[in-house]
N, C-alpha and C. Protein backbone atom coordinates (compact mmCIF):
# COMPACT_ATOMS: atom_id res chain seq x y z
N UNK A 1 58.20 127.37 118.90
CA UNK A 1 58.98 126.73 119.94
C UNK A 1 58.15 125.64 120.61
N UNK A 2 58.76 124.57 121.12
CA UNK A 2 58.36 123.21 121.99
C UNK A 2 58.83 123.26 122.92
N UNK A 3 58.01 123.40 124.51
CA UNK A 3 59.04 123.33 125.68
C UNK A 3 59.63 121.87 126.02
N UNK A 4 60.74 121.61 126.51
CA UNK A 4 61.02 120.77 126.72
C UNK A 4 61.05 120.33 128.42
N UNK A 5 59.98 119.32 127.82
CA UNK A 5 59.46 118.66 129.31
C UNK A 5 59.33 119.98 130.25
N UNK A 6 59.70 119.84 131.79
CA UNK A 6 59.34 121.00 132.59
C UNK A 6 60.52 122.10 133.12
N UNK A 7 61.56 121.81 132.03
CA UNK A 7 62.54 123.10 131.76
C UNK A 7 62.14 124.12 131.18
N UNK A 8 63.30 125.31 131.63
CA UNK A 8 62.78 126.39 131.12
C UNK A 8 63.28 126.17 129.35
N UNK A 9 64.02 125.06 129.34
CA UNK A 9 64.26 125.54 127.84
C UNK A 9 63.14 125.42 126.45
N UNK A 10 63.51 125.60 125.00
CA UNK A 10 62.63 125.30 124.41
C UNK A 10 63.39 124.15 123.20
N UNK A 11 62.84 123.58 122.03
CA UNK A 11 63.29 123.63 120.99
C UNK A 11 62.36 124.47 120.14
N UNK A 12 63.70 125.24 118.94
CA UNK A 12 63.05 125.77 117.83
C UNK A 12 62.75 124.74 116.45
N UNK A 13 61.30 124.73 116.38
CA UNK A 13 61.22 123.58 115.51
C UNK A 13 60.71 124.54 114.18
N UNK A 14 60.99 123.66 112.78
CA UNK A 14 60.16 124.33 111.35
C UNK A 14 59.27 123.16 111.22
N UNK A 15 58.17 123.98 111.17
CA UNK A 15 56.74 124.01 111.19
C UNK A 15 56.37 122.99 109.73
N UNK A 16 57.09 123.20 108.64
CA UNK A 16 57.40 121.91 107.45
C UNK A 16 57.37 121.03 107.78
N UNK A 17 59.15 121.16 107.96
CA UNK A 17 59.66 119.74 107.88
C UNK A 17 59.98 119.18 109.50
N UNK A 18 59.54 119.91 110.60
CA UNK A 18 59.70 118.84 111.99
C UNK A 18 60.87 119.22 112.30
N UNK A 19 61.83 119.42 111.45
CA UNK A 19 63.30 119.33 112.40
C UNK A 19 63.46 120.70 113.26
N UNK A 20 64.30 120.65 114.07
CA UNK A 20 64.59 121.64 115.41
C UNK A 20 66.08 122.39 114.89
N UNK A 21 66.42 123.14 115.50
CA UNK A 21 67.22 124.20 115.00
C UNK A 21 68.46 123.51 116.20
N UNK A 22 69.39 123.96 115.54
CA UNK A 22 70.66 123.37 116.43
C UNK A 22 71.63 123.39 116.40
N UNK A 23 72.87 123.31 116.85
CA UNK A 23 74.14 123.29 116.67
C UNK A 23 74.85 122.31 115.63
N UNK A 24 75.83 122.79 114.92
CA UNK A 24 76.18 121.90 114.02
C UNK A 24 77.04 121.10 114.54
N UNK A 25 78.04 121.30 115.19
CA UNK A 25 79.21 121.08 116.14
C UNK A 25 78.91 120.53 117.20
N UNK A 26 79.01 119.64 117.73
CA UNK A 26 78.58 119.01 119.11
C UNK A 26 79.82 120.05 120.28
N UNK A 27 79.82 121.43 120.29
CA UNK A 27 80.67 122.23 121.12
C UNK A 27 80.20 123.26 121.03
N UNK A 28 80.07 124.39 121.76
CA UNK A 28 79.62 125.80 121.57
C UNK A 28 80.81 126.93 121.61
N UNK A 29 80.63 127.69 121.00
CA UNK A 29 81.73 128.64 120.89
C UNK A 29 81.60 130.03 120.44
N UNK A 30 81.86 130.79 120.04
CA UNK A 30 81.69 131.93 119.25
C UNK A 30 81.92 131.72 117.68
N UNK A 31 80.95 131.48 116.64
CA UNK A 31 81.19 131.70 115.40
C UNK A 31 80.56 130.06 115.09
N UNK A 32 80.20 129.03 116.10
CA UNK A 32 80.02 128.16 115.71
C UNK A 32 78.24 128.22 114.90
N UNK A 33 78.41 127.68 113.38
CA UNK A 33 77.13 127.38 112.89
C UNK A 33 75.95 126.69 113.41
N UNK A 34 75.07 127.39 113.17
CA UNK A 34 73.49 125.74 113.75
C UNK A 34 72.85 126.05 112.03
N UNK A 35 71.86 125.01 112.41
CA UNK A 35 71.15 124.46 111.25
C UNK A 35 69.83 123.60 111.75
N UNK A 36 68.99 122.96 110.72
CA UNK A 36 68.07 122.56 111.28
C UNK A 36 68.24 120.74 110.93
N UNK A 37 68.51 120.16 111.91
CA UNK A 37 68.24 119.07 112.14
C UNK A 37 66.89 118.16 112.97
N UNK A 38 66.89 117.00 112.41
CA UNK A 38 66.06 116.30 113.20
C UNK A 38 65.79 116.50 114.70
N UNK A 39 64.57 116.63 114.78
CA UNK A 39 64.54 116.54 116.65
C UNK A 39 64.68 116.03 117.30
N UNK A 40 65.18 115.90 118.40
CA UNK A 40 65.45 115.48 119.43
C UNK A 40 65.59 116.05 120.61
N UNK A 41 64.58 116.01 121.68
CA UNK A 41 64.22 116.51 122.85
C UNK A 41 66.00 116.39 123.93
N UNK A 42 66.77 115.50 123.73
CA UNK A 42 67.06 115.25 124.71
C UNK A 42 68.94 115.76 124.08
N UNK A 43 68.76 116.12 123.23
CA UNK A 43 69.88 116.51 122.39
C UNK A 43 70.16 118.45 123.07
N UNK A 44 71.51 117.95 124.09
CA UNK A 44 71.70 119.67 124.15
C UNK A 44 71.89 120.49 123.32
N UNK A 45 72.33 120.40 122.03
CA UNK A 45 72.81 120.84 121.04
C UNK A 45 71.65 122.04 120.36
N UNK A 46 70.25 121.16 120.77
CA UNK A 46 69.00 121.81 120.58
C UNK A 46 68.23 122.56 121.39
N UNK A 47 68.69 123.00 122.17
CA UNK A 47 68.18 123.57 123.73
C UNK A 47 68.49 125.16 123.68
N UNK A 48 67.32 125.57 123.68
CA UNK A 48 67.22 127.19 123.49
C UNK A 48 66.47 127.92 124.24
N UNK A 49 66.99 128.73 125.28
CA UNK A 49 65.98 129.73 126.15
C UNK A 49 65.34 130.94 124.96
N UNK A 50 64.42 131.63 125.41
CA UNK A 50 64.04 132.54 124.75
C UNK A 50 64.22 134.05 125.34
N UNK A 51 64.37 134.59 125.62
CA UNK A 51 64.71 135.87 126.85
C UNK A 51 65.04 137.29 125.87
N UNK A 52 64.14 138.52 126.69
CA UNK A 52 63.79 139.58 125.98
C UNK A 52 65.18 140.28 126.08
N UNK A 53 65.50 140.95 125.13
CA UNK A 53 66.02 142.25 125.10
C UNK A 53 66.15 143.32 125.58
N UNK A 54 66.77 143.71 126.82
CA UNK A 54 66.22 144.55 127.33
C UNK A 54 66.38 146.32 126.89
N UNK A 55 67.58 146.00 126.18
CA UNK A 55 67.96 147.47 125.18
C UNK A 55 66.76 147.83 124.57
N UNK A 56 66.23 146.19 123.01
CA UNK A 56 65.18 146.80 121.93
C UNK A 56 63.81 145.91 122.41
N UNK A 57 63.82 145.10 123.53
CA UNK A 57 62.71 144.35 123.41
C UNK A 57 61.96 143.20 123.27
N UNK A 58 62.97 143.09 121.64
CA UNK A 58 62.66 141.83 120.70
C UNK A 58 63.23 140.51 121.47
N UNK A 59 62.72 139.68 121.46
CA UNK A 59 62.72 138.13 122.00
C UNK A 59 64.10 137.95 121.66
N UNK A 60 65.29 136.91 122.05
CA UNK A 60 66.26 136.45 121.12
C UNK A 60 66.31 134.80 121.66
N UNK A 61 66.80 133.79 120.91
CA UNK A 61 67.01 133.08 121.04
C UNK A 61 68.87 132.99 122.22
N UNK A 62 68.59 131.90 123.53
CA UNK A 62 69.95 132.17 123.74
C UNK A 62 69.85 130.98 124.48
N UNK A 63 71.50 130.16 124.14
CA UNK A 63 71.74 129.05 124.79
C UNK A 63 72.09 129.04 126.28
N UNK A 64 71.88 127.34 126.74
CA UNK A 64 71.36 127.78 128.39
C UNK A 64 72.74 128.89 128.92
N UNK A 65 74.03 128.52 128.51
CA UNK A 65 75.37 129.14 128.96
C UNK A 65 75.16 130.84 128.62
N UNK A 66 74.44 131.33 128.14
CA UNK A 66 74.78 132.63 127.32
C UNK A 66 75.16 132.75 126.28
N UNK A 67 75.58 131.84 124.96
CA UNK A 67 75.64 132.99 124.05
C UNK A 67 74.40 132.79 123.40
N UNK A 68 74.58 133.68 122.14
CA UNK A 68 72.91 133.97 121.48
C UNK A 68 73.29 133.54 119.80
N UNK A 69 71.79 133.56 119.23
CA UNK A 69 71.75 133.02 118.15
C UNK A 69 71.78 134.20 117.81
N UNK A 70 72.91 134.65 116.36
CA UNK A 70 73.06 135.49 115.65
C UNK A 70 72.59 135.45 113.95
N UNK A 71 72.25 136.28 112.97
CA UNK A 71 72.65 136.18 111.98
C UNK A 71 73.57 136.69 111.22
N UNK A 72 74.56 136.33 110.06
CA UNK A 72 74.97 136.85 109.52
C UNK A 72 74.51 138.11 108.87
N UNK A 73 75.50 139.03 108.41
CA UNK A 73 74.93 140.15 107.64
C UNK A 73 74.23 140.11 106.48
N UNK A 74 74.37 139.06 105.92
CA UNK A 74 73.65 138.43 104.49
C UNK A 74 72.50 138.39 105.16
N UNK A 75 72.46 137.76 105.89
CA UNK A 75 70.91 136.66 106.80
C UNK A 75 70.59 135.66 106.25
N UNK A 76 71.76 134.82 105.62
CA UNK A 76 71.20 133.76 104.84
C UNK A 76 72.15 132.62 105.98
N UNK A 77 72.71 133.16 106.89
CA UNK A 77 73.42 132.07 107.77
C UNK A 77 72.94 132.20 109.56
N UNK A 78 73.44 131.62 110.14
CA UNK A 78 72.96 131.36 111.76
C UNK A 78 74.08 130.93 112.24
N UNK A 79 74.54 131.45 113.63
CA UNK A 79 75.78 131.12 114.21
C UNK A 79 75.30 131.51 115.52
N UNK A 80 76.42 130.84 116.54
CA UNK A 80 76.37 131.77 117.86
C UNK A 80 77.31 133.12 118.08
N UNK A 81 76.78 133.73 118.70
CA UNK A 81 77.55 134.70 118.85
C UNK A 81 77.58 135.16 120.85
N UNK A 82 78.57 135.91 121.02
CA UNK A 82 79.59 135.65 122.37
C UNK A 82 77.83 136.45 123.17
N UNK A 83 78.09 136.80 124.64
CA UNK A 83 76.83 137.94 125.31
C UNK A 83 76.92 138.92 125.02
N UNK A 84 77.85 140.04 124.21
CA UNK A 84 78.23 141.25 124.62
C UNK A 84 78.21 141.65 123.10
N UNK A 85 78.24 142.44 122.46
CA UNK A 85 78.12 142.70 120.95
C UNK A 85 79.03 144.20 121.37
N UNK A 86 79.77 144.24 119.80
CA UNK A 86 80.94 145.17 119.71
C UNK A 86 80.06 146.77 120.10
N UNK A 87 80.43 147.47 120.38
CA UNK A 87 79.78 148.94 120.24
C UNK A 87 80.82 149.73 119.13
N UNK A 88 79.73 150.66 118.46
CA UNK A 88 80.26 151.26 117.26
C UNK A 88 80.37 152.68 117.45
């Protein structure tokens, strides 16, 4: 992660190729895809808090509004997903 300027947010960047992780869709929603595009600091699309878990712990990625970066069940995809996850 890169903080951006003296917000709490971050970008998630790959360490390769430079680009930052991000929304594909210039809109946020439930089910909407991200991917890794070029960076850009000033691009909301790329703007990611980091904030613990307080159930398991583990760090998650989550946009400034609330929802969170999910993976698919494959794990070969990335989407947002809503604050609240189904209970089983």
């Amino acid at each position: 992660t890169q903080k951006i300027g003296s917000t709490a947010s971050d970008l998630v960047i790959d360490k390769d190729s430079g680009d930052a992780l991000g929304l594909i869709e210039d809109k946020l929603e439930i089910g909407i895809e991200v991917n890794l595009t070029p960076s850009h600091e000033n691009d909301p699309t790329q703007k990611w808090d980091l904030v613990t878990d307080k159930k398991t712990g583990w760090m998650k990625l989550k946009k400034p509004n609330g929802f969170f970066l999910e993976s698919s069940d494959c794990g070969n995809n990335l989407f947002i997903q809503g604050m609240y996850q189904k209970m089983s």
